[in-house]
C-alpha atoms as a PDB file:
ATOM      1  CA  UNK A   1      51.847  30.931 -15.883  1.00  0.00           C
ATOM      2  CA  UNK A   2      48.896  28.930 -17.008  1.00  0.00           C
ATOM      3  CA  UNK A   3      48.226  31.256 -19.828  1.00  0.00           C
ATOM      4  CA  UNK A   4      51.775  31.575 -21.012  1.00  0.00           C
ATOM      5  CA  UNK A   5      51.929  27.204 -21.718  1.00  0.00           C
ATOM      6  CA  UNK A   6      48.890  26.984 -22.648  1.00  0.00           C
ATOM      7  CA  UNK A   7      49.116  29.764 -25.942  1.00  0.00           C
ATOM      8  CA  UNK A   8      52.980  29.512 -26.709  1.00  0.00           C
ATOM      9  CA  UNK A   9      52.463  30.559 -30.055  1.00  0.00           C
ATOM     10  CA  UNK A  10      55.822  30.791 -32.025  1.00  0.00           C
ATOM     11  CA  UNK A  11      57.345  28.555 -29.234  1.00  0.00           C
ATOM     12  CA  UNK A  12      54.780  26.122 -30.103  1.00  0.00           C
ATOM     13  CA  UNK A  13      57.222  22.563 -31.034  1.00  0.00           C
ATOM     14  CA  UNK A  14      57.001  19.056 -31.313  1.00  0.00           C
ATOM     15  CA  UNK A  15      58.607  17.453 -28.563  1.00  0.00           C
ATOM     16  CA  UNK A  16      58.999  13.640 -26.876  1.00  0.00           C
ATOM     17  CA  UNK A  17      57.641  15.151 -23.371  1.00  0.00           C
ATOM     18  CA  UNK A  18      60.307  13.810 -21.486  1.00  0.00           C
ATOM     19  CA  UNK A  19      64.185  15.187 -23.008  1.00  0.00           C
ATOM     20  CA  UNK A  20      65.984  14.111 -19.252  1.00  0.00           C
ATOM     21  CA  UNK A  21      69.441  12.923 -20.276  1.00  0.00           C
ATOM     22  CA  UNK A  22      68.101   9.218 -19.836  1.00  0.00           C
ATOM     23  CA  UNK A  23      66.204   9.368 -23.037  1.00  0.00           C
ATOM     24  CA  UNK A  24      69.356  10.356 -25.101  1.00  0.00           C
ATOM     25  CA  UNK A  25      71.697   8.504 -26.533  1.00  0.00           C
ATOM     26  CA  UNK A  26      75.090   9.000 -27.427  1.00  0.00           C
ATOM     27  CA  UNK A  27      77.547   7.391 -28.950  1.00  0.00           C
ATOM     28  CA  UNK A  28      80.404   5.664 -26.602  1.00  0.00           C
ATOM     29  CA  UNK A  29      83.153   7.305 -27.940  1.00  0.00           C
ATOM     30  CA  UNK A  30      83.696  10.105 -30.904  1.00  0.00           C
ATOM     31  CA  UNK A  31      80.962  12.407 -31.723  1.00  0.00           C
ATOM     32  CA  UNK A  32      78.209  12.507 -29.069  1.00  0.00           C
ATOM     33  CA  UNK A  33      75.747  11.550 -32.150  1.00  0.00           C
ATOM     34  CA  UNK A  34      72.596  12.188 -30.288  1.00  0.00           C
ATOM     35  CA  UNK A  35      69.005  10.561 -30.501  1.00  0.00           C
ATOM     36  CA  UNK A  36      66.117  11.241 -28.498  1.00  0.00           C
ATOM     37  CA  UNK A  37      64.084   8.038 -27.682  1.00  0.00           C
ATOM     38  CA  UNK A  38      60.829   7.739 -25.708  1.00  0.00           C
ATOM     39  CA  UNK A  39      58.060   9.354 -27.630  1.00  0.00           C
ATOM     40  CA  UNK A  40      55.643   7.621 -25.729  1.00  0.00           C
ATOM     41  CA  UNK A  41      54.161  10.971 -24.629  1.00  0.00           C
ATOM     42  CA  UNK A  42      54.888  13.210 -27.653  1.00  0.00           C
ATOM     43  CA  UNK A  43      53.522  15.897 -29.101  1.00  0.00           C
ATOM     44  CA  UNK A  44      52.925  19.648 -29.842  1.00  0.00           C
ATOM     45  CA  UNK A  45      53.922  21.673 -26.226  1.00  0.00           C
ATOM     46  CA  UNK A  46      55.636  24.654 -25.418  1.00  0.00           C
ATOM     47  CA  UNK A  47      59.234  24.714 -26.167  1.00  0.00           C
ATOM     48  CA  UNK A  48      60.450  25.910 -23.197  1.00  0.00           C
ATOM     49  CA  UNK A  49      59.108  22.449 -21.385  1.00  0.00           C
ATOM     50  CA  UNK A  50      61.906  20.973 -22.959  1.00  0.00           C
ATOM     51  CA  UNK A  51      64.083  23.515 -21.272  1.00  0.00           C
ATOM     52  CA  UNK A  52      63.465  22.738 -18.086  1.00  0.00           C
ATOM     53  CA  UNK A  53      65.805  19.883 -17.326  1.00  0.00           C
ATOM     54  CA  UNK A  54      68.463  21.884 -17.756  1.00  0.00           C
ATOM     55  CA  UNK A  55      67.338  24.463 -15.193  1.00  0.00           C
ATOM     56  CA  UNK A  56      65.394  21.789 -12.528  1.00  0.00           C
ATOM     57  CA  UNK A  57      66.159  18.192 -11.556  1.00  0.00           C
ATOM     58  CA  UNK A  58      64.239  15.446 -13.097  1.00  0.00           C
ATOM     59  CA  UNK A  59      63.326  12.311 -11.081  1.00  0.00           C
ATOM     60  CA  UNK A  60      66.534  10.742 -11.070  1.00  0.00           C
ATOM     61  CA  UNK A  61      68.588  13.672 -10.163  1.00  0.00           C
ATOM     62  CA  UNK A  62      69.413  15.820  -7.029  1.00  0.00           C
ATOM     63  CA  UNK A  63      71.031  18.507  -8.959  1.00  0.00           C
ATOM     64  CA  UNK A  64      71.641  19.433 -12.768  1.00  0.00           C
ATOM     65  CA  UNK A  65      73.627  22.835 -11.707  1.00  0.00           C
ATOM     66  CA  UNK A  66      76.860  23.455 -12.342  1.00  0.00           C
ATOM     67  CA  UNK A  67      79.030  26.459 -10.254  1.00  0.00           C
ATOM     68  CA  UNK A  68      79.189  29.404 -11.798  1.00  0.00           C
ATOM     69  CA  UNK A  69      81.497  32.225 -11.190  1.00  0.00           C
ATOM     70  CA  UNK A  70      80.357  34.994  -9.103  1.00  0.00           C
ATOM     71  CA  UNK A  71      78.148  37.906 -10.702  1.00  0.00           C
ATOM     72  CA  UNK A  72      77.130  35.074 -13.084  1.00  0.00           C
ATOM     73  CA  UNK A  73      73.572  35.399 -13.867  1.00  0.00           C
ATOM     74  CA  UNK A  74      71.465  32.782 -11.205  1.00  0.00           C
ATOM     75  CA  UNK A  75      74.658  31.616  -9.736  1.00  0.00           C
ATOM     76  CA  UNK A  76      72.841  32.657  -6.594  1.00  0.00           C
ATOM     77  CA  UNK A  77      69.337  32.271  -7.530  1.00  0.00           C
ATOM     78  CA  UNK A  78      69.488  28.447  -8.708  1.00  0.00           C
ATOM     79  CA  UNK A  79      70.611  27.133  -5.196  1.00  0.00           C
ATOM     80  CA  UNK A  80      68.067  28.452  -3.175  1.00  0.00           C
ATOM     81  CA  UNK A  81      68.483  28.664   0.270  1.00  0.00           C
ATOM     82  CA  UNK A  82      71.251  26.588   1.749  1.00  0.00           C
ATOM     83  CA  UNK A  83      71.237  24.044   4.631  1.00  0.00           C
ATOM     84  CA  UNK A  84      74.017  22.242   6.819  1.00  0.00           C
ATOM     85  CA  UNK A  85      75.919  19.898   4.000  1.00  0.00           C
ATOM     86  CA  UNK A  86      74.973  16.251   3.623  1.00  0.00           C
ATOM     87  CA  UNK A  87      76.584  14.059   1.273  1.00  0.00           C
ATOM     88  CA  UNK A  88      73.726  12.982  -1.044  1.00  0.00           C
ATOM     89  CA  UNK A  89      74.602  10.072  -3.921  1.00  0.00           C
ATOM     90  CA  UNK A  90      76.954   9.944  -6.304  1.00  0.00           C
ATOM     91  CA  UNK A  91      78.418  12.112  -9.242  1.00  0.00           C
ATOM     92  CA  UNK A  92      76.391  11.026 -12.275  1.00  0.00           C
ATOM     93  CA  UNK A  93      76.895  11.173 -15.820  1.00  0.00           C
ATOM     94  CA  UNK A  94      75.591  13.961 -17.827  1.00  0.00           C
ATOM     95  CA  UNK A  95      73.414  13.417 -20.884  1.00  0.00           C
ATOM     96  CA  UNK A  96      72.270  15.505 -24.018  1.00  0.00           C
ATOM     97  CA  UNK A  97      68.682  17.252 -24.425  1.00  0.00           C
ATOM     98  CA  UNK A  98      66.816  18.659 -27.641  1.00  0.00           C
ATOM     99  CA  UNK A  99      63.532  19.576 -29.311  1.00  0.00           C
ATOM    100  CA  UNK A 100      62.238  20.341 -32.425  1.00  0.00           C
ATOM    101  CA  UNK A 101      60.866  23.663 -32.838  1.00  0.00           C
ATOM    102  CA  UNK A 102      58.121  24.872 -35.388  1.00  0.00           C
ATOM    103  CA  UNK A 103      60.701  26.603 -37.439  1.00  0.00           C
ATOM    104  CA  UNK A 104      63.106  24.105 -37.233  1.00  0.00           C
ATOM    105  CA  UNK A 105      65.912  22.065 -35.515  1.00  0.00           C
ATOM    106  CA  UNK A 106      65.976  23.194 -31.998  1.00  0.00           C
ATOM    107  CA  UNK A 107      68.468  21.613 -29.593  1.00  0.00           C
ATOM    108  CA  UNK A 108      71.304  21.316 -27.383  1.00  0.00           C
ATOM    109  CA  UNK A 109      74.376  18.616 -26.283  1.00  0.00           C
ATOM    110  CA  UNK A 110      76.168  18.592 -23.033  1.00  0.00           C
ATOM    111  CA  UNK A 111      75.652  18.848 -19.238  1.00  0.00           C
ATOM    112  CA  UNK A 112      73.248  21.254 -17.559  1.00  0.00           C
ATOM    113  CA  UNK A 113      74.654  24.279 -16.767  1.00  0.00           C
ATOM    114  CA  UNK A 114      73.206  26.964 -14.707  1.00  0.00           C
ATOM    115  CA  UNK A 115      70.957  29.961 -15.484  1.00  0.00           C
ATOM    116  CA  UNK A 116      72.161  31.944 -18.221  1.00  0.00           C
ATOM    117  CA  UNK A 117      75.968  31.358 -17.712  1.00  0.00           C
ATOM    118  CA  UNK A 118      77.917  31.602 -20.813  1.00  0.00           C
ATOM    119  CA  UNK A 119      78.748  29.024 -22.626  1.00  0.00           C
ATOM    120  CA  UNK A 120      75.966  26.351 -20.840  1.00  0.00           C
ATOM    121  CA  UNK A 121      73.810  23.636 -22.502  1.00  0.00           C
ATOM    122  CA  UNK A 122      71.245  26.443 -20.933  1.00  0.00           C
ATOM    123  CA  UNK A 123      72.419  29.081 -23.395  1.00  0.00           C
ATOM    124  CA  UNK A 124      73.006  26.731 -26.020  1.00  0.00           C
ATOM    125  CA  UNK A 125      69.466  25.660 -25.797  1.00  0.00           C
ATOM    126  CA  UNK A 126      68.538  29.173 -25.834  1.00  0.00           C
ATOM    127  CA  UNK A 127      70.458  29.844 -28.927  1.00  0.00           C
ATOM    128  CA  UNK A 128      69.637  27.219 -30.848  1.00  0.00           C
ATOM    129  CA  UNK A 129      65.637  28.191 -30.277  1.00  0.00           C
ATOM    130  CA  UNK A 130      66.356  31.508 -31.914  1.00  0.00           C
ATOM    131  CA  UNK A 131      67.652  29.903 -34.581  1.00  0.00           C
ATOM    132  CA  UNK A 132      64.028  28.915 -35.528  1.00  0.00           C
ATOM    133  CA  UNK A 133      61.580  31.122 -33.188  1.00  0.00           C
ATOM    134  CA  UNK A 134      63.336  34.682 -33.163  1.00  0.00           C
ATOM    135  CA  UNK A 135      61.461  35.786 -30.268  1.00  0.00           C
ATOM    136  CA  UNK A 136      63.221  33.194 -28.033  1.00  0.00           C
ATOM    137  CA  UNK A 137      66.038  36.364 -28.184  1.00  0.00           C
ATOM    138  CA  UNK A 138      63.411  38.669 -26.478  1.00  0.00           C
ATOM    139  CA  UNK A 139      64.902  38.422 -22.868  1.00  0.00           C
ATOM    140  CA  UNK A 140      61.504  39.461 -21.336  1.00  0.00           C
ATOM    141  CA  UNK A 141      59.653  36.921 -23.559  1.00  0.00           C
ATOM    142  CA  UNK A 142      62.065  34.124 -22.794  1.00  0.00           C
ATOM    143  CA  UNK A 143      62.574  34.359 -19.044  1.00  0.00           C
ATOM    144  CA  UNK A 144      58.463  34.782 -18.789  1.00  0.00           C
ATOM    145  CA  UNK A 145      58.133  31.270 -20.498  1.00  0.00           C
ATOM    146  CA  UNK A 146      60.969  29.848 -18.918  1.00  0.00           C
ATOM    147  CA  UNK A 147      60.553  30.586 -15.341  1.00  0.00           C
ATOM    148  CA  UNK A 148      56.297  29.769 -15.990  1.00  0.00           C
ATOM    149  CA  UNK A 149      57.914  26.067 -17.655  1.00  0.00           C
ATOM    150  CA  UNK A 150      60.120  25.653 -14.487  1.00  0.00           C
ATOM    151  CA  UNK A 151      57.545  27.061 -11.705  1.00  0.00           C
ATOM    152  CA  UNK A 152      54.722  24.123 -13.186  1.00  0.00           C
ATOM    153  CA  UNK A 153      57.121  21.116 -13.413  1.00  0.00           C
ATOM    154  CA  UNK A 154      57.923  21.865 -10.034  1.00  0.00           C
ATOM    155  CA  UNK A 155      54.178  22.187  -9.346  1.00  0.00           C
ATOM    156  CA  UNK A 156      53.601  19.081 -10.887  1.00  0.00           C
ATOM    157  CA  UNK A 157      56.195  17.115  -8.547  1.00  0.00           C
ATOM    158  CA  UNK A 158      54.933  18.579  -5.407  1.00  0.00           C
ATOM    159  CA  UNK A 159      52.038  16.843  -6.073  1.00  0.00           C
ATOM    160  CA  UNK A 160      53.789  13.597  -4.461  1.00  0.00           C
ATOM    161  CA  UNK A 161      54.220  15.848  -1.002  1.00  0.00           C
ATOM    162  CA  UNK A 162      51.581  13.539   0.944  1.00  0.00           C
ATOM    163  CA  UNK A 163      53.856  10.427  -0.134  1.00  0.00           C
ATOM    164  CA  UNK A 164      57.116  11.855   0.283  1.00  0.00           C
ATOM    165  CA  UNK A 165      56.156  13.233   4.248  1.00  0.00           C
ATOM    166  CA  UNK A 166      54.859   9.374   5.340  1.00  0.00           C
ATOM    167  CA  UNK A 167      58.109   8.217   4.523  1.00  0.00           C
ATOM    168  CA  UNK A 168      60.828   7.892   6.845  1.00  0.00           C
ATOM    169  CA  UNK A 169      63.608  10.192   7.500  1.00  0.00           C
ATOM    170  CA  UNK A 170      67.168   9.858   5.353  1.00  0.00           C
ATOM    171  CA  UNK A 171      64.768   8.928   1.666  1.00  0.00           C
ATOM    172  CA  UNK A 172      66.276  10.814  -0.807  1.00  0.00           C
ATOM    173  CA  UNK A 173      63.364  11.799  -2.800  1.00  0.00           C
ATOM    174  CA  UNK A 174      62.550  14.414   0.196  1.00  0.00           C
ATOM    175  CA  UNK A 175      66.162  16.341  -0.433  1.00  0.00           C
ATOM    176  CA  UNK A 176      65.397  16.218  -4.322  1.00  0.00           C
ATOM    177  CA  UNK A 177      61.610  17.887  -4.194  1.00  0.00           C
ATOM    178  CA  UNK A 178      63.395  20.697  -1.889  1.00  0.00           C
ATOM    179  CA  UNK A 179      66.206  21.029  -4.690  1.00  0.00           C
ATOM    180  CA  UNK A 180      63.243  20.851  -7.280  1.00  0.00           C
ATOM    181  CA  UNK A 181      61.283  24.055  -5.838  1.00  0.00           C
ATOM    182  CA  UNK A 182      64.504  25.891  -4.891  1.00  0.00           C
ATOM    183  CA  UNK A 183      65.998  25.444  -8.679  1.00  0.00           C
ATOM    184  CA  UNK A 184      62.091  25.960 -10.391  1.00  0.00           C
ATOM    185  CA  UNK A 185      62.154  29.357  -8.100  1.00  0.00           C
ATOM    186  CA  UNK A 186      65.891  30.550  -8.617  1.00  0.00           C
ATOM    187  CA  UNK A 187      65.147  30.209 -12.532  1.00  0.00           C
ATOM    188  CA  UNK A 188      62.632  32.145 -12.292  1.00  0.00           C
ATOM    189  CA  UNK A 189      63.820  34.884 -10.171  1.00  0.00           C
ATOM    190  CA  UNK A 190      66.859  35.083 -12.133  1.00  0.00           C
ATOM    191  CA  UNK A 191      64.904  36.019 -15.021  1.00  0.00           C
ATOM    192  CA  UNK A 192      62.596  38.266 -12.617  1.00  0.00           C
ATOM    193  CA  UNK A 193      59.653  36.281 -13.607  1.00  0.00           C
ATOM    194  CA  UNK A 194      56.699  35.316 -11.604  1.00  0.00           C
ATOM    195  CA  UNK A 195      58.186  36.522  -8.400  1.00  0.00           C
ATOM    196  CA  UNK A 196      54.908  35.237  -6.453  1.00  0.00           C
ATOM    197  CA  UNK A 197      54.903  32.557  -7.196  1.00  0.00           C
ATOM    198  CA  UNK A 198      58.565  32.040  -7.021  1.00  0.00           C
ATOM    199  CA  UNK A 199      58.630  33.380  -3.612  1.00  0.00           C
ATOM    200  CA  UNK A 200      55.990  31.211  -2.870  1.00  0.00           C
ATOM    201  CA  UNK A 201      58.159  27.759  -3.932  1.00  0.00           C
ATOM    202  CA  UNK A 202      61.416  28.632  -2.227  1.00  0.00           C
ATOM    203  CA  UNK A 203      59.374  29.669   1.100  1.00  0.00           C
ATOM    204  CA  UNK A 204      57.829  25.972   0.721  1.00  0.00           C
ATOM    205  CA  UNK A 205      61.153  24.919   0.224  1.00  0.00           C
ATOM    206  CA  UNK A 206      62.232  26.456   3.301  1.00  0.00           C
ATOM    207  CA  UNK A 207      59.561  25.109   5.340  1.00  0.00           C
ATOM    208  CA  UNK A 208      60.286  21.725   4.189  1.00  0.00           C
ATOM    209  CA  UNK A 209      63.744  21.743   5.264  1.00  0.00           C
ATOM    210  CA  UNK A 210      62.540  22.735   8.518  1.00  0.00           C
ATOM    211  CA  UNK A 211      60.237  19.866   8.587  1.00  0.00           C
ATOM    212  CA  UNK A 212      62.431  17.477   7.027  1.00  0.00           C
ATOM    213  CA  UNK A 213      65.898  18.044   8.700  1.00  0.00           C
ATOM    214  CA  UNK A 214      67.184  14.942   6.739  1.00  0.00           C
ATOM    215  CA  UNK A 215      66.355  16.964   3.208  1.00  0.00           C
ATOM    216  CA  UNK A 216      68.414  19.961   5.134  1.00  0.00           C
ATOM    217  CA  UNK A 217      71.209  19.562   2.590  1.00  0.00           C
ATOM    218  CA  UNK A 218      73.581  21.765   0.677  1.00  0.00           C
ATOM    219  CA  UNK A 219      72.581  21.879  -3.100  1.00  0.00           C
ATOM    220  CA  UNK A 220      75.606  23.981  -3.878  1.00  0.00           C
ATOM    221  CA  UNK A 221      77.934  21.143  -2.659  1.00  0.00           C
ATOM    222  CA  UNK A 222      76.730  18.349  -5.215  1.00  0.00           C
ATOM    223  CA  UNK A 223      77.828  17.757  -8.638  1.00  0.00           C
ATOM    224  CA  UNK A 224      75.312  18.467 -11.587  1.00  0.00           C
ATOM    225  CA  UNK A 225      73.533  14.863 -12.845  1.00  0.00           C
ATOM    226  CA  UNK A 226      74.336  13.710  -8.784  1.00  0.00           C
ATOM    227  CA  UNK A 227      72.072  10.930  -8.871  1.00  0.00           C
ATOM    228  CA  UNK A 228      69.025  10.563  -6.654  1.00  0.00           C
ATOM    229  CA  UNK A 229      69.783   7.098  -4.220  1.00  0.00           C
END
């Protein structure tokens, strides 16, 4: 995993670090027209990074999945394992994502969809990366760096474990780091990529619904962009 981000060359690509839908804008009404704002922490990274919002929910978000039809590719995968339903939040809005690759305008404009389904801002994404980095097509290649992208954000945000357990039962931000490591680990295994690690996420995930009975809650019941309360 390490390795793969840390050497992505062709999917090496300028990027503003941090392409969740709240640093897009669009225009009211008309043609989306989007802009990426926040460059606060850009720079050269590996493209897939940028991918990973529309696979795994950022901070504000409990889910950024939409339902797919059955046989679609992650349908099953992204939800991870399923608890009794809660109602968490709110339906959200949903908000455009891009980067620029090395080889040119990389990008993609709508909701997140789920793994690989046709026609998602996922694929989109996808396609408009080969556009510019050919090897992006490779399905090997791409899962690799996609599921190693998704499996390290979600590494990242487990870092806030020791906060999230001290506070008391019903806070949100529990339910969302479960939905975090189950969507980092369905990605992943729906491109059969780092299943160790994988496996290792959604068995945390499990545990902490166990621990957590509060964060016990359906993730295939919410609407994508369902806003973390």
């Amino acid at each position: 995993m390490l390795a793969e981000l840390a050497e992505p060359g062709p999917f090496l690509a300028f990027s503003n670090n941090d392409p969740e839908a709240n640093n897009v804008l669009v225009q009211p009404s008309g043609p989306a027209d989007p802009r990426l704002i926040d460059f606060e922490f850009a720079g050269f990274t590996h493209a897939l990074n940028d991918a990973v919002c529309l696979h795994v929910p950022g901070p504000a978000w409990m889910s950024v999945r939409m339902a797919t039809s059955a046989g679609s590719a992650g349908s099953a995968e992204s939800a991870g394992s399923a608890g009794s339903a809660r109602s968490v939040g709110s339906v959200g809005s949903a908000g455009s994502v891009g980067s620029v690759g090395s080889a040119g305008s990389v990008g993609s404009v709508g909701s997140a969809g789920s793994v690989g389904s046709a026609g998602s801002p996922a694929e989109a994404y996808r396609r408009a990366l080969a556009a510019g980095v050919p090897q992006a097509e490779d399905d090997l290649r791409y899962g690799v760096a996609l599921g190693a992208a998704c499996l390290a954000y979600a590494l990242v945000r487990l870092s806030r474990l020791p906060t999230l357990d001290a506070r008391p039962a019903g806070d949100a931000s529990r339910a969302q780091l479960v939905s975090t490591l189950e969507a980092a680990a369905g990605t992943a295994a729906s491109h059969r990529a780092l299943p160790q690690l994988a496996g290792w996420c959604r068995r945390l995930a499990g545990a902490l619904r166990r621990r957590w009975p509060d964060a016990d809650v359906d993730v295939t019941a919410l609407a994508p962009y369902t806003p973390r309360h």
